[in-house]
PDB file of N, CA and C in Angstrom:
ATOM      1  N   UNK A   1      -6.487  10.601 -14.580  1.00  0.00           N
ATOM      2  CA  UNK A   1      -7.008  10.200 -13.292  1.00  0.00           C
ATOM      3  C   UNK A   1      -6.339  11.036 -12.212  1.00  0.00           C
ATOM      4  N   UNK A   2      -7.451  11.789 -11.291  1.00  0.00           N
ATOM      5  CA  UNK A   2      -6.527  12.475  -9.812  1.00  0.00           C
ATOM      6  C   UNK A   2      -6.082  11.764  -9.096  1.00  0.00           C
ATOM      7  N   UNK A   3      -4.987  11.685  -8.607  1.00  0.00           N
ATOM      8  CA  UNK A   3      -4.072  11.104  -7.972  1.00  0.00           C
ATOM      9  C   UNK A   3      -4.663  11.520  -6.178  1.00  0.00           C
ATOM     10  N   UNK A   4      -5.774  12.443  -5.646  1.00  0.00           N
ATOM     11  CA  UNK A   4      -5.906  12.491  -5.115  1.00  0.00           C
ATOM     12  C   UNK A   4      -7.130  11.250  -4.414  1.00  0.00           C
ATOM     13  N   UNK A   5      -6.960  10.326  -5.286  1.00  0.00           N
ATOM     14  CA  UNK A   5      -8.234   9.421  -4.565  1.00  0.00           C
ATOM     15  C   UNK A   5      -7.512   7.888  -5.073  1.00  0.00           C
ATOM     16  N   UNK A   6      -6.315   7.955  -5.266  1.00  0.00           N
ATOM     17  CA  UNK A   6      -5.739   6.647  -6.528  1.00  0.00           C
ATOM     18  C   UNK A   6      -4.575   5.764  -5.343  1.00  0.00           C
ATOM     19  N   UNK A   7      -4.814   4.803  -5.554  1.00  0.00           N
ATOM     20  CA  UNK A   7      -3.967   3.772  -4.434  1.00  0.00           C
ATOM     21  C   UNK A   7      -3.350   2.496  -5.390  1.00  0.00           C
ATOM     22  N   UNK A   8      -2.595   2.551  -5.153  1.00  0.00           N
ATOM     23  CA  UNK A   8      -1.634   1.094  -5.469  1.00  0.00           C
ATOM     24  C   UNK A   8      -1.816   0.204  -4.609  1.00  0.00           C
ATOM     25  N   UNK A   9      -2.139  -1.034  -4.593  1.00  0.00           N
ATOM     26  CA  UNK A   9      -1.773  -2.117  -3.980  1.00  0.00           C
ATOM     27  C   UNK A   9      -1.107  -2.902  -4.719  1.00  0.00           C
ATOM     28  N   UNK A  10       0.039  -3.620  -3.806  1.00  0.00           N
ATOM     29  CA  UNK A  10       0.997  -4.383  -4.625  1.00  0.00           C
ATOM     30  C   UNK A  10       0.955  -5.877  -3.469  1.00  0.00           C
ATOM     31  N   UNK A  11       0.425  -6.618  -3.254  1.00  0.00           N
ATOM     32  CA  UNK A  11       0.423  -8.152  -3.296  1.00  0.00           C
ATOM     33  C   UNK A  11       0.329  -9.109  -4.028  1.00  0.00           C
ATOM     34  N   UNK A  12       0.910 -10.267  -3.370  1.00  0.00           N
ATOM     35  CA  UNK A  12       1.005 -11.276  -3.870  1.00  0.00           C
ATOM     36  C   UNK A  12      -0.154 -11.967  -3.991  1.00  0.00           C
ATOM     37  N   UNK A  13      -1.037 -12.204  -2.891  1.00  0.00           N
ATOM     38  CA  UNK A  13      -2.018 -13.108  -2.298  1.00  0.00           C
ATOM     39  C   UNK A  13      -3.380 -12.288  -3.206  1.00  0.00           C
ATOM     40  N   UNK A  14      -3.790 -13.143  -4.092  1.00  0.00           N
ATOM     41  CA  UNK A  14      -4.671 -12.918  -5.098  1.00  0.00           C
ATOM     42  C   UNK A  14      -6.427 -12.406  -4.091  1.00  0.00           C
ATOM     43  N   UNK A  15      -6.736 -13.219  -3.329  1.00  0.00           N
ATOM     44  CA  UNK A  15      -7.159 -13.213  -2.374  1.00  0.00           C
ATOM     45  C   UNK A  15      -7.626 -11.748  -1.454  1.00  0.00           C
ATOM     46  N   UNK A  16      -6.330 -11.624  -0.998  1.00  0.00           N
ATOM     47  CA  UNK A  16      -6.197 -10.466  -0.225  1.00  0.00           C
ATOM     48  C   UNK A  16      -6.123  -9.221  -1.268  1.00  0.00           C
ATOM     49  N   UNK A  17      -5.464  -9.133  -1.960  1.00  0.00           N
ATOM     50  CA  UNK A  17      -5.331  -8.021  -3.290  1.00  0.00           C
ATOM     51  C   UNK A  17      -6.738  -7.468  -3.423  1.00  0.00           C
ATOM     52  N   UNK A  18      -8.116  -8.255  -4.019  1.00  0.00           N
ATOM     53  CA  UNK A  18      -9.355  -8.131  -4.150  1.00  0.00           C
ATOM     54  C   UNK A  18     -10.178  -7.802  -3.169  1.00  0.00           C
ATOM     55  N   UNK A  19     -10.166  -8.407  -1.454  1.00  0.00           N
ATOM     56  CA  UNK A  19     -10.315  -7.554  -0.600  1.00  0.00           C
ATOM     57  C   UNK A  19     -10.058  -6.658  -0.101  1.00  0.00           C
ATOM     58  N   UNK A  20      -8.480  -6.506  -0.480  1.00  0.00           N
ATOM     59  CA  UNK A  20      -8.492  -4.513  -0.205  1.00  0.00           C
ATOM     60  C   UNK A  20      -8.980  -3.585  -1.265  1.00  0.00           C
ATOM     61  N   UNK A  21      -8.990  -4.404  -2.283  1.00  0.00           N
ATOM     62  CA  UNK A  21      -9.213  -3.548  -3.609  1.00  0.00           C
ATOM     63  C   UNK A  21     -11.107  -3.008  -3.347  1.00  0.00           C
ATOM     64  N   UNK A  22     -11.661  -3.867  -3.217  1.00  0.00           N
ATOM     65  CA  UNK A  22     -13.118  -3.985  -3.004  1.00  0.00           C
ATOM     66  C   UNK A  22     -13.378  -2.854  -1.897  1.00  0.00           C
ATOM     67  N   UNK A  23     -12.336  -3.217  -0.891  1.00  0.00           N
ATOM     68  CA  UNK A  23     -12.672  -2.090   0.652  1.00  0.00           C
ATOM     69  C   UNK A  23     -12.657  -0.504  -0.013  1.00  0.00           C
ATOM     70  N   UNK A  24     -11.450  -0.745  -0.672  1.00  0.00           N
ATOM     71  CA  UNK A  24     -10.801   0.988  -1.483  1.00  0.00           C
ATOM     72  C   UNK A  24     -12.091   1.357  -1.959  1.00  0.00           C
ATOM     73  N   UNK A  25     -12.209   0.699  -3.563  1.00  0.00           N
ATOM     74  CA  UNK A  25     -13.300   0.891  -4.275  1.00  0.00           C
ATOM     75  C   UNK A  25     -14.682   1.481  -3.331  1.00  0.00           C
ATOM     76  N   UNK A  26     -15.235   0.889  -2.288  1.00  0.00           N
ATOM     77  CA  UNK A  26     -16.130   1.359  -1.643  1.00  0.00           C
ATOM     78  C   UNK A  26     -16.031   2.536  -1.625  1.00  0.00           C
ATOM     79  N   UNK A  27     -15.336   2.897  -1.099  1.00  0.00           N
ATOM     80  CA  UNK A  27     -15.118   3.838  -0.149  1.00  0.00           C
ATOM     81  C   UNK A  27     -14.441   4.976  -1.284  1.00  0.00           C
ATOM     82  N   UNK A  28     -14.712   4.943  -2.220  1.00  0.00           N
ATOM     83  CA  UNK A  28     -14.695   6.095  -2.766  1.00  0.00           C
ATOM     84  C   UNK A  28     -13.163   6.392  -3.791  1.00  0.00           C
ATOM     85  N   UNK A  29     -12.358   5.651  -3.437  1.00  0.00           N
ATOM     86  CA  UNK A  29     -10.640   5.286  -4.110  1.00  0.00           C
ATOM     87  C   UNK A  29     -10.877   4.844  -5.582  1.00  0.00           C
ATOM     88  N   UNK A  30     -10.072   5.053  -6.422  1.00  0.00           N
ATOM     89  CA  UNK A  30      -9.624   4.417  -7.674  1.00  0.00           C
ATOM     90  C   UNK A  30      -8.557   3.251  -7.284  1.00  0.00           C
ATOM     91  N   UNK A  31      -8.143   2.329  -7.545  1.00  0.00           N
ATOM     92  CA  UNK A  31      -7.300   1.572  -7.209  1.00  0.00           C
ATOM     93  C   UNK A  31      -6.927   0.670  -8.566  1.00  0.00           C
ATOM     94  N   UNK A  32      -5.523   0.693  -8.216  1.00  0.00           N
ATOM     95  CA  UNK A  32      -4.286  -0.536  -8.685  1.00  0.00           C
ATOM     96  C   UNK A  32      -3.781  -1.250  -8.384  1.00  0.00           C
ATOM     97  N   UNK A  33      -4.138  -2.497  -9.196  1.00  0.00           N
ATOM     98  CA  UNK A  33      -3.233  -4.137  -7.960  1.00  0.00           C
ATOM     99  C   UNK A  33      -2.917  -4.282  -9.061  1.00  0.00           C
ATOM    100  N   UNK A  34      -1.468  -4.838  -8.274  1.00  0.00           N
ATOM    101  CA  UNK A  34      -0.131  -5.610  -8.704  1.00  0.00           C
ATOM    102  C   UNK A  34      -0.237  -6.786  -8.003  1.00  0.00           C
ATOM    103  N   UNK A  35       0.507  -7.776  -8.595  1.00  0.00           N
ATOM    104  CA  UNK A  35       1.150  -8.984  -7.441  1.00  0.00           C
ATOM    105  C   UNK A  35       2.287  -8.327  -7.390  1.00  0.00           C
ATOM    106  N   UNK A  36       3.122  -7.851  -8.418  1.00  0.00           N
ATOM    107  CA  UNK A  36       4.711  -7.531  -7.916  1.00  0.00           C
ATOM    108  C   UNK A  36       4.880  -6.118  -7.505  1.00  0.00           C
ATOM    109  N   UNK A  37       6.064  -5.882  -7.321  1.00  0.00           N
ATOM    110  CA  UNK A  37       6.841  -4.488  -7.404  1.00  0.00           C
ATOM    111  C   UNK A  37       7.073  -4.090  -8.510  1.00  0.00           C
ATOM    112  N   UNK A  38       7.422  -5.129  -9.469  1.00  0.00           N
ATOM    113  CA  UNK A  38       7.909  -4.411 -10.806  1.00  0.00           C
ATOM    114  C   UNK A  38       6.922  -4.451 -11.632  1.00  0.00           C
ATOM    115  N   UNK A  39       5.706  -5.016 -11.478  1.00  0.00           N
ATOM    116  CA  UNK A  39       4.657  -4.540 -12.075  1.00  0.00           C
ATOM    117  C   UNK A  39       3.792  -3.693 -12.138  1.00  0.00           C
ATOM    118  N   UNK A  40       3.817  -2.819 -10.871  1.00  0.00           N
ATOM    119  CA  UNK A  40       3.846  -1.786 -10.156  1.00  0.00           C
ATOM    120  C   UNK A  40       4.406  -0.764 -10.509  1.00  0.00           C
ATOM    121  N   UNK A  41       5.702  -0.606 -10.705  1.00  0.00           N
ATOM    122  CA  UNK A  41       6.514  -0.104 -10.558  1.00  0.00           C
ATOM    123  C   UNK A  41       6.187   1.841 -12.052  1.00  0.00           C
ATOM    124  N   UNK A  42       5.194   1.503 -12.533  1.00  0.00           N
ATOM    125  CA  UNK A  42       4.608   2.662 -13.893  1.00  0.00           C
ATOM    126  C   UNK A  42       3.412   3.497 -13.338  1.00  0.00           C
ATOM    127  N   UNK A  43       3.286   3.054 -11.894  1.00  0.00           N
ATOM    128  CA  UNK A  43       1.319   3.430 -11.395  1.00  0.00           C
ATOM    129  C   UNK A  43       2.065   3.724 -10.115  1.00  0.00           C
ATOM    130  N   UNK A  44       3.477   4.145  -9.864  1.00  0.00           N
ATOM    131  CA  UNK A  44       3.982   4.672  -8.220  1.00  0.00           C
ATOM    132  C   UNK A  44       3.387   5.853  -8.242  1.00  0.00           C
ATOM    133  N   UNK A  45       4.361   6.841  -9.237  1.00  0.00           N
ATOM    134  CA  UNK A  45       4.665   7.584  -8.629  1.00  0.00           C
ATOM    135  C   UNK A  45       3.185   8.960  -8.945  1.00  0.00           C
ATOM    136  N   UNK A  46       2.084   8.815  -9.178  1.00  0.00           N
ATOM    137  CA  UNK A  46       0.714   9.048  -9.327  1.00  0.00           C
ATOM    138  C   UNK A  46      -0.089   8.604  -8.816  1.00  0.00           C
ATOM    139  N   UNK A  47       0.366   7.830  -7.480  1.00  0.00           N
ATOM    140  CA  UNK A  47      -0.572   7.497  -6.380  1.00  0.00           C
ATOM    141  C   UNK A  47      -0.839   8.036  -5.340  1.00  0.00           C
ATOM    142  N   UNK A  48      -1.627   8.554  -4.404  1.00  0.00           N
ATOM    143  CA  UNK A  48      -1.487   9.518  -3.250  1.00  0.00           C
ATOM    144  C   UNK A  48      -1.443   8.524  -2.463  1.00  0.00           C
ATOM    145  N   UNK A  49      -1.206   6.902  -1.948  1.00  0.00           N
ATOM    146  CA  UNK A  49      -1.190   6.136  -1.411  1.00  0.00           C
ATOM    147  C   UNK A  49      -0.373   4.791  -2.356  1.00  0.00           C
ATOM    148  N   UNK A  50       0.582   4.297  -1.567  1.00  0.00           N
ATOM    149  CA  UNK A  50       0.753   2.751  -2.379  1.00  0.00           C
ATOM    150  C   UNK A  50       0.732   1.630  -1.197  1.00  0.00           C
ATOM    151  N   UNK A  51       0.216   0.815  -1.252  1.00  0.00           N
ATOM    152  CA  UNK A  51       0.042  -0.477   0.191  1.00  0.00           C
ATOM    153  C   UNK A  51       0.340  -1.182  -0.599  1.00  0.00           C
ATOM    154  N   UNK A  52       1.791  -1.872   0.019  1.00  0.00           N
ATOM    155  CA  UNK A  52       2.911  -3.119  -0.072  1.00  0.00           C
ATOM    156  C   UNK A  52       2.668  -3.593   0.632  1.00  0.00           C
ATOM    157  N   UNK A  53       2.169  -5.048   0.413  1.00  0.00           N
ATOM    158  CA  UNK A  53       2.626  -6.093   1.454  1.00  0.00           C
ATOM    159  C   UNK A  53       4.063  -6.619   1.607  1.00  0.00           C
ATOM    160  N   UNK A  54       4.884  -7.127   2.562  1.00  0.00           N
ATOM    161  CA  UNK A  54       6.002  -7.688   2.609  1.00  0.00           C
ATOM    162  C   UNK A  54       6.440  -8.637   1.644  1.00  0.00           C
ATOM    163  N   UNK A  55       5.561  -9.008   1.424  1.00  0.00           N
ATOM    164  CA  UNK A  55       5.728 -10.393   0.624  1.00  0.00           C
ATOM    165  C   UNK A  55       5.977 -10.350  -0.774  1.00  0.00           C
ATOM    166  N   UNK A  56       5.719  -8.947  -1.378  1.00  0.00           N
ATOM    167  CA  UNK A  56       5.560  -8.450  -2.444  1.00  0.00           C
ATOM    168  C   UNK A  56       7.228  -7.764  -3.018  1.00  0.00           C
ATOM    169  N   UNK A  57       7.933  -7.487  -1.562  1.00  0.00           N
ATOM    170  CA  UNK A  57       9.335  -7.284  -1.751  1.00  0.00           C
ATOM    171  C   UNK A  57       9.804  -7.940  -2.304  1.00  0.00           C
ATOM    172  N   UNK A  58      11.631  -7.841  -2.352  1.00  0.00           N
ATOM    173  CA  UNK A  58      12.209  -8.573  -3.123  1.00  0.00           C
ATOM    174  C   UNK A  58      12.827  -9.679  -1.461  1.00  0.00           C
ATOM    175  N   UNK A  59      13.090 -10.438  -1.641  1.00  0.00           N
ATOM    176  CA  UNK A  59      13.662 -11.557  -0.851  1.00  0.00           C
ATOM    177  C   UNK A  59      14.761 -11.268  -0.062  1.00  0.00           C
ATOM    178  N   UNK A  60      15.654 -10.801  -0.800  1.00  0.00           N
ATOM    179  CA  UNK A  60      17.015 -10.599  -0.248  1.00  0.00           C
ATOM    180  C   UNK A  60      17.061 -10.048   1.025  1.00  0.00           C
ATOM    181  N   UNK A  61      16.420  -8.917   1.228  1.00  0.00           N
ATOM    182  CA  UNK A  61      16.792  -8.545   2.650  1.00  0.00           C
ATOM    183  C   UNK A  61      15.288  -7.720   2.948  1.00  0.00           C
ATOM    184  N   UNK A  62      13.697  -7.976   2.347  1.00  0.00           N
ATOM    185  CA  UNK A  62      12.673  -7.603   2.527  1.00  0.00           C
ATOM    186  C   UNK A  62      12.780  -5.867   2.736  1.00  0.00           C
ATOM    187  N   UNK A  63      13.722  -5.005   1.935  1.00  0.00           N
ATOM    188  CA  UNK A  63      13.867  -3.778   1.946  1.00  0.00           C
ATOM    189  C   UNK A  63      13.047  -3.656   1.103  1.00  0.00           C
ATOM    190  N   UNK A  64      12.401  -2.109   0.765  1.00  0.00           N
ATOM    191  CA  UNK A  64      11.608  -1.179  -0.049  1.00  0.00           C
ATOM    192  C   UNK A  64      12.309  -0.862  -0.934  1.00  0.00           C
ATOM    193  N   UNK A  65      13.604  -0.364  -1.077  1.00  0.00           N
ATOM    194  CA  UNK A  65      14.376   0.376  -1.987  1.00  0.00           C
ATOM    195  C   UNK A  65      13.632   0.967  -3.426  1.00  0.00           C
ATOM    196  N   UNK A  66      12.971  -0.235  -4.237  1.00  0.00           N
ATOM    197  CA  UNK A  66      12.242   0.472  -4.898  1.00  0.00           C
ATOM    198  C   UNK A  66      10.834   1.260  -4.460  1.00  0.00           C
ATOM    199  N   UNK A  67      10.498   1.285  -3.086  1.00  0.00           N
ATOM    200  CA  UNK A  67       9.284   2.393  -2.800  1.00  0.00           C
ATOM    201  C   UNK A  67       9.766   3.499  -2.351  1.00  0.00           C
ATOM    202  N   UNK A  68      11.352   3.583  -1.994  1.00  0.00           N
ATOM    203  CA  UNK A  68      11.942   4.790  -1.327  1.00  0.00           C
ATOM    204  C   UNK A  68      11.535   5.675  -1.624  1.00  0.00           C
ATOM    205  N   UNK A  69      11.783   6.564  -3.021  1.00  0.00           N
ATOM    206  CA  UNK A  69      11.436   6.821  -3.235  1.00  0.00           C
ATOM    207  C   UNK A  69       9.574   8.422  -3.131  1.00  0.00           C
ATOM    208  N   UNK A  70       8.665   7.021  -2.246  1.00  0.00           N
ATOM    209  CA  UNK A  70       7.726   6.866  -2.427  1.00  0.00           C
ATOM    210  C   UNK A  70       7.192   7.040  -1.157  1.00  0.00           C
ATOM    211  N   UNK A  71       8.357   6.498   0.316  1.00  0.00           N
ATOM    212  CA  UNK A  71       8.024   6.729   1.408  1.00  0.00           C
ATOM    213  C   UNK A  71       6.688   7.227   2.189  1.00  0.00           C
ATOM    214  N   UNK A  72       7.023   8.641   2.188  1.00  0.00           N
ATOM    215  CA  UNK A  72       6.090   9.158   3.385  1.00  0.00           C
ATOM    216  C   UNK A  72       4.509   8.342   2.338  1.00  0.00           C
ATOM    217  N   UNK A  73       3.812   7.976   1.370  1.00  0.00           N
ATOM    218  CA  UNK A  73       3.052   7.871   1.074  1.00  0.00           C
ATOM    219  C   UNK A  73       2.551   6.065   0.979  1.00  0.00           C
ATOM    220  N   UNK A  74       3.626   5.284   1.723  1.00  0.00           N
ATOM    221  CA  UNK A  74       3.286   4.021   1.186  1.00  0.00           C
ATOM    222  C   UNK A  74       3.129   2.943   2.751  1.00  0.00           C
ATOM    223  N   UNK A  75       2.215   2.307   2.809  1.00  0.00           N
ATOM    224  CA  UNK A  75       2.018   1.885   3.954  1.00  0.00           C
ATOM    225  C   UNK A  75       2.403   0.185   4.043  1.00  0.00           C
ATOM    226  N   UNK A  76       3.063  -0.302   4.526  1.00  0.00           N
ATOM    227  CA  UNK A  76       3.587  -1.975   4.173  1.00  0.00           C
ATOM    228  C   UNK A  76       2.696  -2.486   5.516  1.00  0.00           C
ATOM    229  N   UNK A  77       2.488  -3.653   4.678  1.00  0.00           N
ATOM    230  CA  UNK A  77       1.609  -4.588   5.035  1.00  0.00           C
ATOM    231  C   UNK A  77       2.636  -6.266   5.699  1.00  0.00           C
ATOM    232  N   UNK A  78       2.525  -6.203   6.991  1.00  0.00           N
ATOM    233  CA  UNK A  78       3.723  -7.481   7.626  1.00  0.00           C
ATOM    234  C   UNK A  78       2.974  -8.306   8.401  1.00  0.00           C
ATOM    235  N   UNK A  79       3.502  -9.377   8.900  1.00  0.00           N
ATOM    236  CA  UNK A  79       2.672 -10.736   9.233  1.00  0.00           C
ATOM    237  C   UNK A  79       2.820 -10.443  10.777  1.00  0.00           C
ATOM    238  N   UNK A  80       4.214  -9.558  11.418  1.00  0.00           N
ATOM    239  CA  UNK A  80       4.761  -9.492  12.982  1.00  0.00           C
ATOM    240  C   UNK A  80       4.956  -7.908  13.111  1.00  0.00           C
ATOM    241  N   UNK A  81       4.131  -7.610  14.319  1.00  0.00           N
ATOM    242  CA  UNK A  81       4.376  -6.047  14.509  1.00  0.00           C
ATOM    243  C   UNK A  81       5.649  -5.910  14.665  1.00  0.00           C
ATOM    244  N   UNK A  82       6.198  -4.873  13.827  1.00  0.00           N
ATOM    245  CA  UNK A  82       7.338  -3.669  13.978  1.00  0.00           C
ATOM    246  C   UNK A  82       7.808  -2.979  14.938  1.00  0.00           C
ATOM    247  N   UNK A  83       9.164  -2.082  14.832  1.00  0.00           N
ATOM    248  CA  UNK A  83       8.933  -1.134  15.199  1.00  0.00           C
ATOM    249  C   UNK A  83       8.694  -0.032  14.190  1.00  0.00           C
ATOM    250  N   UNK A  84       8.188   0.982  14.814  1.00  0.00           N
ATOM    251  CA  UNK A  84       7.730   1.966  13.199  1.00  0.00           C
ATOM    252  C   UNK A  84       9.202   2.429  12.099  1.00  0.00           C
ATOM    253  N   UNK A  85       8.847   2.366  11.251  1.00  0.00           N
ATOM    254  CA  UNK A  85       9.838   2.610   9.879  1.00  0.00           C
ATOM    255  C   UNK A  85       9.910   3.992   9.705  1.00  0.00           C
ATOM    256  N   UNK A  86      11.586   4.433   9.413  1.00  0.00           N
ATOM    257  CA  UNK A  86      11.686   5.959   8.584  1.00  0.00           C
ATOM    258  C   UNK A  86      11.426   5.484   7.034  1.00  0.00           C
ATOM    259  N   UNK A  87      10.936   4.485   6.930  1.00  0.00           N
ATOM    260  CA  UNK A  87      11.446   4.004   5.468  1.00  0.00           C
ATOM    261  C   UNK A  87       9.645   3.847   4.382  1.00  0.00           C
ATOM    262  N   UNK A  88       8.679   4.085   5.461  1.00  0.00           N
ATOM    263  CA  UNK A  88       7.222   3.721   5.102  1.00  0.00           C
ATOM    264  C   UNK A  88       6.953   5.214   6.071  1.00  0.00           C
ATOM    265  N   UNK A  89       5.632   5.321   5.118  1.00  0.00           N
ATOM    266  CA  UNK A  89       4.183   6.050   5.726  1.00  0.00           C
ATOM    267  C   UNK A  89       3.907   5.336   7.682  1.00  0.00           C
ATOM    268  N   UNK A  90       3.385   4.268   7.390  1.00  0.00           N
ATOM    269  CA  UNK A  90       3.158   3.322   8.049  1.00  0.00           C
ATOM    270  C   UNK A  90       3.168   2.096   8.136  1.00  0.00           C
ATOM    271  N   UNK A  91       3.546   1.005   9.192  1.00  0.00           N
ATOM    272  CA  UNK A  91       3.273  -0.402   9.455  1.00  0.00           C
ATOM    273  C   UNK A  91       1.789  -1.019  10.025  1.00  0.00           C
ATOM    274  N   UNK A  92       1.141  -1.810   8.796  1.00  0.00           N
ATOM    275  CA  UNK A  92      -0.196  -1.912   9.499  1.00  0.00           C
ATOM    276  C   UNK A  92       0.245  -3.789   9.482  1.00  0.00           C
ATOM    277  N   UNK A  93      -0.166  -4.686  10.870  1.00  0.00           N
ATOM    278  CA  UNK A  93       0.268  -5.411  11.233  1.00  0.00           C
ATOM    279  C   UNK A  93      -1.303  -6.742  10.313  1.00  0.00           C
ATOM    280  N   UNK A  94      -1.018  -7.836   9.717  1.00  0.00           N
ATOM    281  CA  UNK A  94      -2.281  -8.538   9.342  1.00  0.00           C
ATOM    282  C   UNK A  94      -2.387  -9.334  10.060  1.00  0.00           C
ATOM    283  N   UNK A  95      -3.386  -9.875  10.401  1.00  0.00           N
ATOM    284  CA  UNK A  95      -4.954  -9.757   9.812  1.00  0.00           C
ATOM    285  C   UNK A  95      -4.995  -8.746  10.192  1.00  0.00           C
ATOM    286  N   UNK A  96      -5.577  -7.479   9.265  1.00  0.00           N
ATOM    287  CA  UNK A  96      -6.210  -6.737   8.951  1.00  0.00           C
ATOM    288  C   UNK A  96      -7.819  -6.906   8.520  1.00  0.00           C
ATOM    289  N   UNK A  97      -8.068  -5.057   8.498  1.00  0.00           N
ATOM    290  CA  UNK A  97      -9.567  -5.259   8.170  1.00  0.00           C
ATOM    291  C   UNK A  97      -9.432  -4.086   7.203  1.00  0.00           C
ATOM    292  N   UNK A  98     -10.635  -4.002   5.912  1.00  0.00           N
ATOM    293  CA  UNK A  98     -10.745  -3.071   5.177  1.00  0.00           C
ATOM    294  C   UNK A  98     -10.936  -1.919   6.132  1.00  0.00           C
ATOM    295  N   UNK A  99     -11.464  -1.879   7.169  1.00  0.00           N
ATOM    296  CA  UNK A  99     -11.702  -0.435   7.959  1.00  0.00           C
ATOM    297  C   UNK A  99      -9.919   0.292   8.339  1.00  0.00           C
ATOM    298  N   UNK A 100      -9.327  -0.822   9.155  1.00  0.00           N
ATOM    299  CA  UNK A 100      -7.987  -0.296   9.031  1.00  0.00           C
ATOM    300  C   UNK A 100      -7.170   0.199   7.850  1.00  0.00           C
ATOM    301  N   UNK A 101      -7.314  -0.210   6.466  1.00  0.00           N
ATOM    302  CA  UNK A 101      -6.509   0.416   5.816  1.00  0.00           C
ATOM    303  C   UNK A 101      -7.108   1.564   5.526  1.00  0.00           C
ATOM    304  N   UNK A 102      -8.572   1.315   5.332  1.00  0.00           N
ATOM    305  CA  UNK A 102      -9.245   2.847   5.105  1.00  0.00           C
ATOM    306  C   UNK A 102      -8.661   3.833   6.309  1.00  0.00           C
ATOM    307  N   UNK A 103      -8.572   3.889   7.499  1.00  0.00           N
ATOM    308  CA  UNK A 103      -8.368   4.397   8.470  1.00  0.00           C
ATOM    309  C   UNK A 103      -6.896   5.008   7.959  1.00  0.00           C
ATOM    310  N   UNK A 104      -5.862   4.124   7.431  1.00  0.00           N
ATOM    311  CA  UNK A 104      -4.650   4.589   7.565  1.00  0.00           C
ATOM    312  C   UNK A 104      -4.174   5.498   6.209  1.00  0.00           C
ATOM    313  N   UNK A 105      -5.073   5.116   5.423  1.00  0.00           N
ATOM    314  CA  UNK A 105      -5.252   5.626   4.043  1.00  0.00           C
ATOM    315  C   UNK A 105      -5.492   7.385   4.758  1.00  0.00           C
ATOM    316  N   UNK A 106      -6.794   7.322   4.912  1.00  0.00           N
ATOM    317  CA  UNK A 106      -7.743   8.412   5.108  1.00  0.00           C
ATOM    318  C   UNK A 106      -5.808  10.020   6.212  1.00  0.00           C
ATOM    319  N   UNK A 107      -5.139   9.276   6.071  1.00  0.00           N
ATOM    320  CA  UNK A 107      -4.146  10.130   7.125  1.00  0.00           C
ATOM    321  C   UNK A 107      -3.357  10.582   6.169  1.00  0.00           C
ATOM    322  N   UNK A 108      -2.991  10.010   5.152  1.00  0.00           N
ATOM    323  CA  UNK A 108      -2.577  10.203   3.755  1.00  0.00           C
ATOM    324  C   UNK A 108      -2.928  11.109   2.812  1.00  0.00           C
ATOM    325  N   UNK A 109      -4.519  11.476   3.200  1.00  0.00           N
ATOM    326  CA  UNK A 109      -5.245  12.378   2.169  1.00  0.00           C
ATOM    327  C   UNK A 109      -5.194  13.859   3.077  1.00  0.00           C
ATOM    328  N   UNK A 110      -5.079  14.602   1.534  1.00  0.00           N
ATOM    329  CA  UNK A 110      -4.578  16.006   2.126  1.00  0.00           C
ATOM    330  C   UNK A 110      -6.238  16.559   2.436  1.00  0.00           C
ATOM    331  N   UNK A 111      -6.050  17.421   3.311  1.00  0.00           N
ATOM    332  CA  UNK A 111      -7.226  17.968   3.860  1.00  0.00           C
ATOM    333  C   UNK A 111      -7.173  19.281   3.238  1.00  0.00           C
ATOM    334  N   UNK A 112      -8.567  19.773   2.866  1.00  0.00           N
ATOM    335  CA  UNK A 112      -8.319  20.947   2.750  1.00  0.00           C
ATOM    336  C   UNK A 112      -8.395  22.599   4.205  1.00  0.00           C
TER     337      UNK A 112
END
């Protein structure tokens, strides 16, 4: 599979997982949902995109550590706007809409 059209999503919310998954799929993406990180954690690093929700972190202190890694390519998903992260792609604030992640996705993909 090209990694140039392939996205990870890693949530919890069964719910929400299937509506971004559905938005991706449209629109032309291969996609992977997780509920966890560590289920996740075999489909990182062959993604040209990974979207974490917060919730999907580990507890302790809601760090990425395992997306580090993975950074410039992974966009986290939070309930209270930010300020922007050296630690993510991007902060997209929810409620969200499939158009926004497509939007933030689409900045991710290399142009030719």
């Amino acid at each position: 599979m090209s990694n140039l059209r392939s996205i990870v999503i890693i949530i919890p919310d069964a719910a929400l997982r299937r509506s971004l998954a559905f938005a991706l799929e449209v629109s032309g993406y291969l996609v992977s949902s997780f509920a966890t990180l560590d289920a996740a954690e075999g489909a990182l690093a062959a993604a040209l995109c990974i979207i974490a929700d917060q919730d999907a972190l580990p507890r302790a202190a809601k760090t990425i550590q395992g997306l580090l890694p993975h950074a410039a390519r992974t966009l986290l998903l939070t309930e209270h706007a930010v300020e922007p992260r050296g630690d993510v792609a991007q902060v997209l604030t929810k409620p969200l809409s499939g158009a926004d992640v497509i939007a933030a996705v689409s900045k991710l993909q290399p142009h030719p």
